[in-house]
Protein backbone atom coordinates (compact mmCIF):
# COMPACT_ATOMS: atom_id res chain seq x y z
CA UNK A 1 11.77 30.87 -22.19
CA UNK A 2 9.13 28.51 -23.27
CA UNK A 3 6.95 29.81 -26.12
CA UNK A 4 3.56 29.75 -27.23
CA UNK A 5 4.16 26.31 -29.19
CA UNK A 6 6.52 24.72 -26.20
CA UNK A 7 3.78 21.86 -27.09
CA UNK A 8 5.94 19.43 -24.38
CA UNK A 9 7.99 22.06 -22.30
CA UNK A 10 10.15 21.38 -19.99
CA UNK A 11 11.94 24.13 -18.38
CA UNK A 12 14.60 25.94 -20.46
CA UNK A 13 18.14 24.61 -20.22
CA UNK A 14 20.86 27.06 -19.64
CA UNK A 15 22.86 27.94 -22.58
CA UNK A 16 25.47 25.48 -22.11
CA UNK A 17 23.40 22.33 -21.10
CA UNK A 18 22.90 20.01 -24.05
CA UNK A 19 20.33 17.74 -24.38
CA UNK A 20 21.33 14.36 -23.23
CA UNK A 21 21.93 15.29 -20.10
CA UNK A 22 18.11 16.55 -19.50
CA UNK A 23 17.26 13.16 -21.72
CA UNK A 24 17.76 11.54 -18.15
CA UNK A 25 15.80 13.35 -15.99
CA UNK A 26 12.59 12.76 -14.85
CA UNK A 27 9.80 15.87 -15.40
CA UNK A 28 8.82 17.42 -12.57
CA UNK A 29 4.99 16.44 -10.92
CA UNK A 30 3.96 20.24 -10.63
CA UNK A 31 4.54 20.81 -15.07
CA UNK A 32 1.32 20.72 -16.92
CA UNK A 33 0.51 17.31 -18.42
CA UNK A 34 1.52 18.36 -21.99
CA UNK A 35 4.69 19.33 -20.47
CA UNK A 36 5.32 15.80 -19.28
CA UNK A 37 4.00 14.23 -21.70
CA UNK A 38 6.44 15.64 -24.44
CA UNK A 39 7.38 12.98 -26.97
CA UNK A 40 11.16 11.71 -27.03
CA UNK A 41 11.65 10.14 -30.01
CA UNK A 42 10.34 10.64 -33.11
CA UNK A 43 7.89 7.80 -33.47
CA UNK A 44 6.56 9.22 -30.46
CA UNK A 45 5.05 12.55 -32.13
CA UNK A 46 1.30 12.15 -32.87
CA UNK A 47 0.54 13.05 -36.12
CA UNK A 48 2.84 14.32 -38.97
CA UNK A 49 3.50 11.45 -40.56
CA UNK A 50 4.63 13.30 -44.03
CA UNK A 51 7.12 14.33 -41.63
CA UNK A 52 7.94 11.41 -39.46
CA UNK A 53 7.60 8.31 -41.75
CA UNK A 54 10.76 6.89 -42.01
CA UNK A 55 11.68 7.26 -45.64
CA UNK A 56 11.08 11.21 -45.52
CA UNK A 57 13.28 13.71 -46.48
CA UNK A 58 13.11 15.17 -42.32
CA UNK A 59 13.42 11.78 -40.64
CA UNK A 60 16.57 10.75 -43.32
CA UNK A 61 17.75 14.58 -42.36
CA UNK A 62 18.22 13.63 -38.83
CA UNK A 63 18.66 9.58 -38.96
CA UNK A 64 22.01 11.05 -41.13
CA UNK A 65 22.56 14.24 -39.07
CA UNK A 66 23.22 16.15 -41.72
CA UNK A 67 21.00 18.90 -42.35
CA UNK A 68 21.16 23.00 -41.47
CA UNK A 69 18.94 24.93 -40.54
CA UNK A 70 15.26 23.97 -41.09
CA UNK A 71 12.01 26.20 -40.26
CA UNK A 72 8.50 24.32 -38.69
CA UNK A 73 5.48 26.54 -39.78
CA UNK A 74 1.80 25.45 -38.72
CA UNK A 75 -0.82 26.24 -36.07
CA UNK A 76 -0.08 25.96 -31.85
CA UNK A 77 -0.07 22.85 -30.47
CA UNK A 78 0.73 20.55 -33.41
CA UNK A 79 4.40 19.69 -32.46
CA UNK A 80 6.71 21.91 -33.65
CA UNK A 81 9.05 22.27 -30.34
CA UNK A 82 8.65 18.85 -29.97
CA UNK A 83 10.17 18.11 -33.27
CA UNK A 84 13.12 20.45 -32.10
CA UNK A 85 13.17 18.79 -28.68
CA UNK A 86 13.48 15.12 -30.42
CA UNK A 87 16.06 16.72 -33.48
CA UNK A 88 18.41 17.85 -30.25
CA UNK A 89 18.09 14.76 -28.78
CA UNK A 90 18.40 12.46 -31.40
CA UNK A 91 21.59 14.06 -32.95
CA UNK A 92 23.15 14.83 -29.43
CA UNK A 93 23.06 18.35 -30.08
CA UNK A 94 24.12 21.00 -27.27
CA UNK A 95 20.23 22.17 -27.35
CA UNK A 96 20.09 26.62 -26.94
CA UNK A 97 16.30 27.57 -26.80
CA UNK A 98 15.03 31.45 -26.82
CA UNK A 99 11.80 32.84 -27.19
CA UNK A 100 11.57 35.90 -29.89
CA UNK A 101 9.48 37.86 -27.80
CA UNK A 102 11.79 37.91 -24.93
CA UNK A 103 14.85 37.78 -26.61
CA UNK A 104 17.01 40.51 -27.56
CA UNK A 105 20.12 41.05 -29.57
CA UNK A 106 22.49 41.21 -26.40
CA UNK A 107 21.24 37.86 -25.71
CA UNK A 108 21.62 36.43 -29.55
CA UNK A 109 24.94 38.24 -30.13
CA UNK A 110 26.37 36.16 -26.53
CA UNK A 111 24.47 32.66 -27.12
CA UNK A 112 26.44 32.90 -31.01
CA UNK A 113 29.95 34.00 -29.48
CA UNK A 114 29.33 30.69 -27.27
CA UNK A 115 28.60 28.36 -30.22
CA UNK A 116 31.73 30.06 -32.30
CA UNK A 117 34.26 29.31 -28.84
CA UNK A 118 33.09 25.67 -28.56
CA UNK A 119 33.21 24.01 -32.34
CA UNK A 120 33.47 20.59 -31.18
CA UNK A 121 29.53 20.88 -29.35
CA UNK A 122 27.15 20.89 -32.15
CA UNK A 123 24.58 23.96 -30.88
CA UNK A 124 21.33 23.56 -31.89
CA UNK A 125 20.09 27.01 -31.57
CA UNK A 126 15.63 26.95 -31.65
CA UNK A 127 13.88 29.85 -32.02
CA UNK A 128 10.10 29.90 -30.64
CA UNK A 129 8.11 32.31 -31.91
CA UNK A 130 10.73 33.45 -35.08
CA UNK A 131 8.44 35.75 -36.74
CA UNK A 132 8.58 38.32 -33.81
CA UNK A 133 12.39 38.31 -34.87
CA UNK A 134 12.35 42.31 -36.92
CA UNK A 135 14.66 42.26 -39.73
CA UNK A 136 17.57 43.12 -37.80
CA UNK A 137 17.82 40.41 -35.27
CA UNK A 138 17.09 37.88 -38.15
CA UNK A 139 20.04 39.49 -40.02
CA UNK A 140 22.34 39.11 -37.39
CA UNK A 141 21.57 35.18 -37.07
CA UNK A 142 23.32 34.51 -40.91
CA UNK A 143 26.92 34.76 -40.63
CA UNK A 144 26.74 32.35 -38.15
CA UNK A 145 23.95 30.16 -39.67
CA UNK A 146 26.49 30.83 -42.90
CA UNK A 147 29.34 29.13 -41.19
CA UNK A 148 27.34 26.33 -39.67
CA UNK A 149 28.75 27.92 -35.80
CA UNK A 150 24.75 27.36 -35.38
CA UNK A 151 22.26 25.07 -36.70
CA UNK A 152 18.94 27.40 -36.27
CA UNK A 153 15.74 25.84 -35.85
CA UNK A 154 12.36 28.52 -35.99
CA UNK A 155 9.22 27.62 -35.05
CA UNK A 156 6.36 30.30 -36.05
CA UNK A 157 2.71 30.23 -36.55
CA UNK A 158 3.18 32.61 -39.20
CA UNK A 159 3.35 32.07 -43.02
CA UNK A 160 7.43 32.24 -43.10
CA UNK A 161 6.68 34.12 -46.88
CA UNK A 162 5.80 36.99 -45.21
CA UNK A 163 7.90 37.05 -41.81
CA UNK A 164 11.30 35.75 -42.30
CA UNK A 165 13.67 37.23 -44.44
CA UNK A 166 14.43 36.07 -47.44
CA UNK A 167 18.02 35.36 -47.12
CA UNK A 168 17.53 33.56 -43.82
CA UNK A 169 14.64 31.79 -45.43
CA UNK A 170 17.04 30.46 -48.69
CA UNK A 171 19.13 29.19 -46.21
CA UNK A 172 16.67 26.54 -44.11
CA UNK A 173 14.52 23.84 -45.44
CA UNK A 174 10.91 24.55 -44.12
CA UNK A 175 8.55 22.14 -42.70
CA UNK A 176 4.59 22.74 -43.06
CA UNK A 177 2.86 21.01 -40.53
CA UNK A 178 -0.91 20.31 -40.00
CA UNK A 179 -3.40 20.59 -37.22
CA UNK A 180 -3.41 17.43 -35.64
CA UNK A 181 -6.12 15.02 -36.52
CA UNK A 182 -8.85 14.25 -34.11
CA UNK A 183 -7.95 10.78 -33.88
CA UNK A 184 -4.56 11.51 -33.53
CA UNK A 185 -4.93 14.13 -30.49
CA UNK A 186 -7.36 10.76 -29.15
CA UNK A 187 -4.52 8.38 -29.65
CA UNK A 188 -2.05 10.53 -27.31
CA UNK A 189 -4.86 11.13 -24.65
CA UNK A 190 -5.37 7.81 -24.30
CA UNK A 191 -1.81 7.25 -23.38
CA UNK A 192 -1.82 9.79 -21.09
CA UNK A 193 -4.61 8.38 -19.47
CA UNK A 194 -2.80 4.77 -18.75
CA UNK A 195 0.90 6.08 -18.16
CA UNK A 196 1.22 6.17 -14.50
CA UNK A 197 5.00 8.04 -14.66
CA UNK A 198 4.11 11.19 -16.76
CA UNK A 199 0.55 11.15 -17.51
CA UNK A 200 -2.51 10.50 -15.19
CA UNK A 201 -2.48 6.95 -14.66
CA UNK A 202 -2.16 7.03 -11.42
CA UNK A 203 -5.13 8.73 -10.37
CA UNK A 204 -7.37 5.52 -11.82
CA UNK A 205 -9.73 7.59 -13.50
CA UNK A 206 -10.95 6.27 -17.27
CA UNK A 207 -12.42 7.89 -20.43
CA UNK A 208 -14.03 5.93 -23.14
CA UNK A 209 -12.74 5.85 -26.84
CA UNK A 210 -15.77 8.26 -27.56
CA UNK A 211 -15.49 11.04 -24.71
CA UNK A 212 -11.39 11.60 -25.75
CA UNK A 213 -12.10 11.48 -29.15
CA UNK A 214 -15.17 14.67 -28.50
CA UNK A 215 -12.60 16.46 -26.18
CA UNK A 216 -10.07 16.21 -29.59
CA UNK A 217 -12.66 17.48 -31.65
CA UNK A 218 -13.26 20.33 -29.26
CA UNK A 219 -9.36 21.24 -29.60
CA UNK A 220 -9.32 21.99 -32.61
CA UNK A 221 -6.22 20.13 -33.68
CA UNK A 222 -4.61 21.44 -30.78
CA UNK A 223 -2.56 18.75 -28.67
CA UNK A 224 -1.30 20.85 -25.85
CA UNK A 225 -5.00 22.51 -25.35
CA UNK A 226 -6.35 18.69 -25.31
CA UNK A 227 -3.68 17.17 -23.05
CA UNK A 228 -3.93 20.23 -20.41
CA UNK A 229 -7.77 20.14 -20.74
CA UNK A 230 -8.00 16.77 -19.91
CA UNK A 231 -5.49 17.70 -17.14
CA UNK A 232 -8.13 19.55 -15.52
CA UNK A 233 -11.20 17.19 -16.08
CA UNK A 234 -9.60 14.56 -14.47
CA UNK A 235 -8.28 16.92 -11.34
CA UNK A 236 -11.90 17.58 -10.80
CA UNK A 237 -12.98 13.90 -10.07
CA UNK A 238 -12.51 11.45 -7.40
CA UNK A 239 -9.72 8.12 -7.98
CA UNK A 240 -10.81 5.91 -9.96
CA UNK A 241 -13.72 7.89 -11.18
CA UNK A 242 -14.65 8.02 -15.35
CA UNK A 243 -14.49 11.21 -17.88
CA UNK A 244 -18.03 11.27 -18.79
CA UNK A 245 -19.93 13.33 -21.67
CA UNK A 246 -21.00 15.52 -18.91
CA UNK A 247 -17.58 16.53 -18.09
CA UNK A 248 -17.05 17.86 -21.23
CA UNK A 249 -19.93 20.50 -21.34
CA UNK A 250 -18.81 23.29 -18.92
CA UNK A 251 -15.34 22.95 -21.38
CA UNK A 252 -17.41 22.82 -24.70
CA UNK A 253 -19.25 25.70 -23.14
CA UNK A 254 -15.79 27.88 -22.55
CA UNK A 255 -14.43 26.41 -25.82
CA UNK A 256 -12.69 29.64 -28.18
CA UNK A 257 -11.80 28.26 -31.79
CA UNK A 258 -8.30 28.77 -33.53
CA UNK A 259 -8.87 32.33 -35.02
CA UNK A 260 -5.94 35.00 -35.09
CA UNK A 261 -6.79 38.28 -36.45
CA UNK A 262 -3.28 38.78 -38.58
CA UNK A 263 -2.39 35.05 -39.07
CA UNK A 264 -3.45 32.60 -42.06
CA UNK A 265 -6.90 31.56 -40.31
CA UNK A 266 -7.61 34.90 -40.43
CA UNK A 267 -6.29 35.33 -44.63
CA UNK A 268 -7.80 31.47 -45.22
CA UNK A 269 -11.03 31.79 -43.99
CA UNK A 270 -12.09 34.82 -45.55
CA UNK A 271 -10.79 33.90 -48.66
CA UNK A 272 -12.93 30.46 -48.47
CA UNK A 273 -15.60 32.98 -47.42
CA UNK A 274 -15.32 34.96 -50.46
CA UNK A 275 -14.69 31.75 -52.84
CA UNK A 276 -18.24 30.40 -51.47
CA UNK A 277 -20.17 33.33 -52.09
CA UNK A 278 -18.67 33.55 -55.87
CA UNK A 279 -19.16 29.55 -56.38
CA UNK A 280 -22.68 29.90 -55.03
CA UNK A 281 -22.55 27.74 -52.25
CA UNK A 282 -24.61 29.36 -49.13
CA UNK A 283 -24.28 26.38 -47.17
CA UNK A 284 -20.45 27.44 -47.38
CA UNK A 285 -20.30 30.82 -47.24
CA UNK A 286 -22.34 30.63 -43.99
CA UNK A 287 -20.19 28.22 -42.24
CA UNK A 288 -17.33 30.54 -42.87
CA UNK A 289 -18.95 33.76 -41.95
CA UNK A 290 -19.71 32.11 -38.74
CA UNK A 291 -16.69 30.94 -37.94
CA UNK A 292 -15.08 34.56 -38.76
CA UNK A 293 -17.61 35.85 -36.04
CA UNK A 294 -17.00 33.10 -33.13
CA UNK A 295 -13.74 33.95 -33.78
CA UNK A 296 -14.03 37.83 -33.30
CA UNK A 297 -13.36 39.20 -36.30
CA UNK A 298 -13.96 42.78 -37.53
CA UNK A 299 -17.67 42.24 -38.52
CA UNK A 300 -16.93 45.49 -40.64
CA UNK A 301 -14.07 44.08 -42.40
CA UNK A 302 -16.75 41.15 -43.44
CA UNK A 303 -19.08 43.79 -44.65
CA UNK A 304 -16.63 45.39 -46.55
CA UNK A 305 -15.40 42.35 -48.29
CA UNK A 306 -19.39 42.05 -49.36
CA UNK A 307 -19.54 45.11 -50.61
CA UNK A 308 -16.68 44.03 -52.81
CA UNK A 309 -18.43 41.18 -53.76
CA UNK A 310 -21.56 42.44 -54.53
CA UNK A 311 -19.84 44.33 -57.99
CA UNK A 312 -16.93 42.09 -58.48
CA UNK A 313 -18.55 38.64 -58.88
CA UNK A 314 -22.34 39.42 -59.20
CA UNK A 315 -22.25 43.05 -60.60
CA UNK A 316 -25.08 43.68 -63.27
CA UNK A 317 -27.04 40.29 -62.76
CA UNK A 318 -28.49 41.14 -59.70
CA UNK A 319 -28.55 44.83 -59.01
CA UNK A 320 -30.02 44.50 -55.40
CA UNK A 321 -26.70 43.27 -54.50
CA UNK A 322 -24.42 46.07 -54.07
CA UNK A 323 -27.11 48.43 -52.12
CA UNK A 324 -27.95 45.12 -49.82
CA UNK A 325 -23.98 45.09 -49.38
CA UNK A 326 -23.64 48.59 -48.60
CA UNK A 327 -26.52 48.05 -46.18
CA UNK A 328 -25.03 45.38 -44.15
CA UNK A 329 -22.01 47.46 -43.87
CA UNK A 330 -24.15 50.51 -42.61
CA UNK A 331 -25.82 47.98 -40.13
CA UNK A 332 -22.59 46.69 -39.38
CA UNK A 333 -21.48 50.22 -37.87
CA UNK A 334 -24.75 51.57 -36.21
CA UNK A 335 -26.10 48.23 -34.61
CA UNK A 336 -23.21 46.60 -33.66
CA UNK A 337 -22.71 42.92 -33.13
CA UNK A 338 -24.41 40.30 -32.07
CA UNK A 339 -27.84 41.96 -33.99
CA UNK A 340 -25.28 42.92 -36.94
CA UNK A 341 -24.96 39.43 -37.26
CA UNK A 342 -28.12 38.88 -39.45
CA UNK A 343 -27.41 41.78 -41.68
CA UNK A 344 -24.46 39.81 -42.38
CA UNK A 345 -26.13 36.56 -42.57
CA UNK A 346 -28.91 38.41 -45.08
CA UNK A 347 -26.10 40.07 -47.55
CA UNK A 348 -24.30 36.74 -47.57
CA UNK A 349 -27.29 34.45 -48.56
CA UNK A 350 -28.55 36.91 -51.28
CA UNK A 351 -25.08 37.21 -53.01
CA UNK A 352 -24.21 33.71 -52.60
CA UNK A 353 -27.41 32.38 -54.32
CA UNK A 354 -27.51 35.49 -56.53
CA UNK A 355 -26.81 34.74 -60.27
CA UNK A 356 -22.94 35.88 -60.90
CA UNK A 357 -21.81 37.67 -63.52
CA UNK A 358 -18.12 39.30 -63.47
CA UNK A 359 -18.45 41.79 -66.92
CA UNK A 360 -18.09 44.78 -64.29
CA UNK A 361 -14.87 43.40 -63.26
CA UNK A 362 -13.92 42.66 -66.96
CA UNK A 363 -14.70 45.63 -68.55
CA UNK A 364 -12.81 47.59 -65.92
CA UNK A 365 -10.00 45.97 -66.52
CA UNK A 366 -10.39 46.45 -70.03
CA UNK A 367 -10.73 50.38 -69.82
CA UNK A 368 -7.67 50.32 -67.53
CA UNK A 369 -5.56 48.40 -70.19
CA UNK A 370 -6.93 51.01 -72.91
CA UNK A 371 -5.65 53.71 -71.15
CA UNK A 372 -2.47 52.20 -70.26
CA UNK A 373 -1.39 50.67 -73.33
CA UNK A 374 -3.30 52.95 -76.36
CA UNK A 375 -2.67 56.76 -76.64
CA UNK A 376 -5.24 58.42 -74.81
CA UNK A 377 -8.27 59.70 -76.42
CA UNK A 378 -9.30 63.14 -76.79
CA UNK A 379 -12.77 64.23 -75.65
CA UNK A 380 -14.64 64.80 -78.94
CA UNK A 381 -15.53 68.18 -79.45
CA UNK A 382 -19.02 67.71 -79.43
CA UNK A 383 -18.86 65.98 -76.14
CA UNK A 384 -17.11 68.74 -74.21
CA UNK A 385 -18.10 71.32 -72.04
CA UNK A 386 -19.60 74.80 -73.30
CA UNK A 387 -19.72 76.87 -70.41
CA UNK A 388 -18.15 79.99 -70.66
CA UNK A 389 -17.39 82.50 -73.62
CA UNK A 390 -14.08 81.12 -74.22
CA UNK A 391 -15.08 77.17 -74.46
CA UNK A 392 -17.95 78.82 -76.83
CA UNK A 393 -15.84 80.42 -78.75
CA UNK A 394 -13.40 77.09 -79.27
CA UNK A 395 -16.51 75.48 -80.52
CA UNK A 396 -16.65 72.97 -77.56
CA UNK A 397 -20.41 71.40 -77.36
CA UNK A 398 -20.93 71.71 -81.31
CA UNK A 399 -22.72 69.39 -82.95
CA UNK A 400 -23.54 67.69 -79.86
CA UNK A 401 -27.31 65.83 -80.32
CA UNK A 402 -29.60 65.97 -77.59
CA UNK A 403 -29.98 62.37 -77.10
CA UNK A 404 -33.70 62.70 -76.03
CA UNK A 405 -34.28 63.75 -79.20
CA UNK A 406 -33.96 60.42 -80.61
CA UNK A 407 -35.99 57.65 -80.62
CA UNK A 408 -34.97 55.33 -77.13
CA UNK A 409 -32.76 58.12 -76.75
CA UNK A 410 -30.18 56.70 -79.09
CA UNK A 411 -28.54 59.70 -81.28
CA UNK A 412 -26.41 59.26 -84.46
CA UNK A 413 -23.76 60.54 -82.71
CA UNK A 414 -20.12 58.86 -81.07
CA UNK A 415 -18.76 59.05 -77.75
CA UNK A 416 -15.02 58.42 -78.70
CA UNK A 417 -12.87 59.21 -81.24
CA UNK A 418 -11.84 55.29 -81.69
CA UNK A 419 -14.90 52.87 -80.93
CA UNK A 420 -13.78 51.00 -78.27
CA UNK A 421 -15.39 47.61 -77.22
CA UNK A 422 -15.00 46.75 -73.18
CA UNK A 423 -18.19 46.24 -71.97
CA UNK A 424 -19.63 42.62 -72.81
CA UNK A 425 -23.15 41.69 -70.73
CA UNK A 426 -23.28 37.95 -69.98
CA UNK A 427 -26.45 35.55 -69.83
CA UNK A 428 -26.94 35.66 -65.56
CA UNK A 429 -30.39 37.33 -64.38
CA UNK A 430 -30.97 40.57 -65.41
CA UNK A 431 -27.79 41.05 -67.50
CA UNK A 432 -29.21 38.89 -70.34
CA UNK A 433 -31.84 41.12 -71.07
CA UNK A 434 -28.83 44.17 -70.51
CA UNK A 435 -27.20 42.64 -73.37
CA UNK A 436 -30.48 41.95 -75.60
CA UNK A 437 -30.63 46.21 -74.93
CA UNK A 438 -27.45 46.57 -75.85
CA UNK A 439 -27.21 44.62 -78.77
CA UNK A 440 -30.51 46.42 -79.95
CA UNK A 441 -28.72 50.27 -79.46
CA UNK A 442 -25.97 49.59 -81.04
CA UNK A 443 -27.32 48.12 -84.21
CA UNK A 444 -29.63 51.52 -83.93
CA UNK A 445 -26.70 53.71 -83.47
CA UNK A 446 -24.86 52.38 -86.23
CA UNK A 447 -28.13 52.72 -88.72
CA UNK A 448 -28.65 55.57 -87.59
CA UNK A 449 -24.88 56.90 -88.12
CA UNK A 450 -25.48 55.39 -91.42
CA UNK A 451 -28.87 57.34 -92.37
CA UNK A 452 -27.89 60.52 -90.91
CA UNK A 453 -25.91 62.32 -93.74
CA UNK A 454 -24.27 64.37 -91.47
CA UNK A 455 -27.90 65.64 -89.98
CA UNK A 456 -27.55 67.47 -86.58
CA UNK A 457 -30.23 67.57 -84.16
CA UNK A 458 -30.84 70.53 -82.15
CA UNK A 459 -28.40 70.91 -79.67
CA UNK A 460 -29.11 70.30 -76.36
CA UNK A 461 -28.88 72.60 -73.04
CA UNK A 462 -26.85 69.56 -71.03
CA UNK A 463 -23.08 69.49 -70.66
């Protein structure tokens, strides 16, 4: 049950065949060429080297054989079956591989009553896919994982924080690894392209250095999407022929970047999206708004996210920015995309060269920690509402001064029981002369609070 990061796959052993007995075999003609052209040993994985150098904690793991379950986390096609595949092989492990989505419990529970009956074959049980393992099924891996009946590998695309449980999780060592490098995903196309037994060197055809290492930039770090790619490039030429630029363009043409709507491209790009905008950088923030929409995301979600920017990082010192937001949002849902697009485009240049200014976001969080951490205030009497014969009665409104009354309508009157300071204008755009306004009030408040001798103005008909 090969899974969606079988970067090498052969076909799936039964449960009982172990891995040095498939070691021998030759891969069929009809597999894919990333299929056959699945590394074997360790020095033969492209890429990785934090991994594979030979003083690192993985390769002195399995050099020594002594290591228990372990958990490979990183994008398709960078090797993380492989890595299995090589671990089994290496260690002469009786190699068990199931795919989470097609697995079920029936299937786990028999494949860890098989390990239990046969102690003296190591099983190396590897899970593709782990994440799609609910809570339960991961659960029901531990006593045995406990015991060391099984040593579990998972391989998931997903951050393993948020999709395998934490006891299973305490239990392995986990293994980031990295899109492949361009020249890396070049190196292992050129072998393909010269080994006549499991790649395409039979067929005579060449590439230069430059075309394989385009095609690897077009992959996006993606071995298995480069190796099967060129797969189909070179099908489509005569013996002996060369993989030209021109070959290239009808796949550059089709080419889909690595986006997933609930993975960490999906959580990492928006968050360098947002990190642009509030560092000013357009040049930034436009490179990852357009990679959110080549990769289909939710161009409302984008909007919204704007909208939140627009009063959390540039707030007061631009005031155009939040209605602009709000805007591009409205486009957003009434256009539709690909028009919606420069809506987008427009919010995202004005609040990324915008002057920034977070006091909204401060002061908020001051008021919140007032309330949750002081007694709360009273309204003031002369602050609350009069309507009705019984408020009028209680007093409620009395005293209150019309602040229109008052010269810049600033009255010698409070607003809270306890002054409270939470609001504090910075310097950016517009907010500096917020703060010279400020400042300017509240030195004529307090004069005025001063001077007033208790004076009421007339009251007014608001509130």
């Amino acid at each position: 049950m090969a899974g969606e990061d079988d970067l090498f796959g052969e076909p799936d052993p039964a449960p009982g065949a172990s891995s040095a007995a498939r070691e021998g075999s030759s891969a069929p003609a009809r597999q894919p060429l990333a299929a056959r052209m699945r590394p074997r040993t360790l020095d033969e994985i492209a890429g990785q080297e934090h991994l594979t150098r030979p003083d690192g904690l993985l390769a002195r793991l399995i050099a020594a054989n002594r290591f228990g379950s372990l958990v490979f986390y990183g994008p398709p096609g960078c090797g993380k079956t492989s890595f299995a595949e090589v671990i089994a092989r290496t260690t002469g492990s009786r190699f068990v591989r199931v795919n989470a989505v097609m697995s079920n419990v029936g299937e786990l529970r028999e494949i860890l009553a098989t390990a239990r009956r046969r102690p003296s074959e190591p099983t190396l049980l590897f899970i593709d896919e782990l994440h799609r393992f609910n809570k339960s099924q991961q659960d029901l891996l531990l006593p045995d994982v406990e015991e060391g009946h099984v040593r579990l590998i998972g391989a998931t695309t997903h951050n393993p924080g948020f999709y395998v449980n934490p006891p299973l999780l305490s239990r392995s060592h986990l293994f980031r690894l990295e899109p492949l490098a361009p020249a890396a995903v070049a190196t292992v196309l050129r072998r393909a392209m010269m080994d006549t037994q499991r790649g395409l060197g039979a067929s005579g055809c060449t590439a230069d250095e430059a075309v394989l290492l385009d095609l690897a930039k077009l992959c996006d770090g993606d071995l298995r999407r480069a190796l099967n790619a060129l797969e189909v490039i070179v099908a489509g030429l005569p013996p002996g022929a060369s993989v030209t630029p021109a070959e290239l363009e009808v796949f550059a043409r089709e080419r889909r970047i690595r986006y997933d709507a609930d993975e960490d491209e999906h959580y990492d790009t928006i968050s360098a999206f947002i990190k642009s905008c509030r560092g000013s950088d357009p040049d930034a923030a436009l490179y990852w708004l357009a990679k959110m929409l080549a990769g289909g995301e939710d161009p409302r979600f984008i909007a919204r996210r704007l909208v939140i920017l627009a009063s959390e990082d540039v707030g007061l010192a631009d005031a155009l920015a939040l209605p602009l937001a709000v805007a591009a949002h409205q486009a957003a849902e009434f256009v539709g995309l690909p028009e919606a697009e420069y809506a987008l485009a427009h919010a995202t240049l004005h609040i990324a060269c915008a002057p920034k200014s977070n006091s909204v976001t401060l002061a908020l969080a001051a008021a919140k920690r007032a309330i949750a951490e002081q007694p709360v205030q009273a309204v003031p009497v002369h602050l609350r509402d009069k309507g009705g014969k019984a408020n009028k009665a209680l007093g409620h409104g009395k005293g209150y001064l019309y602040a229109h009354d008052f010269p810049e309508n600033i009255a010698p009157q409070a607003h809270l029981e306890k002054p409270l300071a939470l609001f504090t204008p910075k310097t950016a755009g517009i907010e500096a002369k917020l703060a010279e306004r400020l400042a300017r009030w509240r030195a004529m408040r307090a004069e005025a609070l001063r001077g007033s001798g208790g004076r009421r103005g007339r009251e007014g008909s608001a509130g």
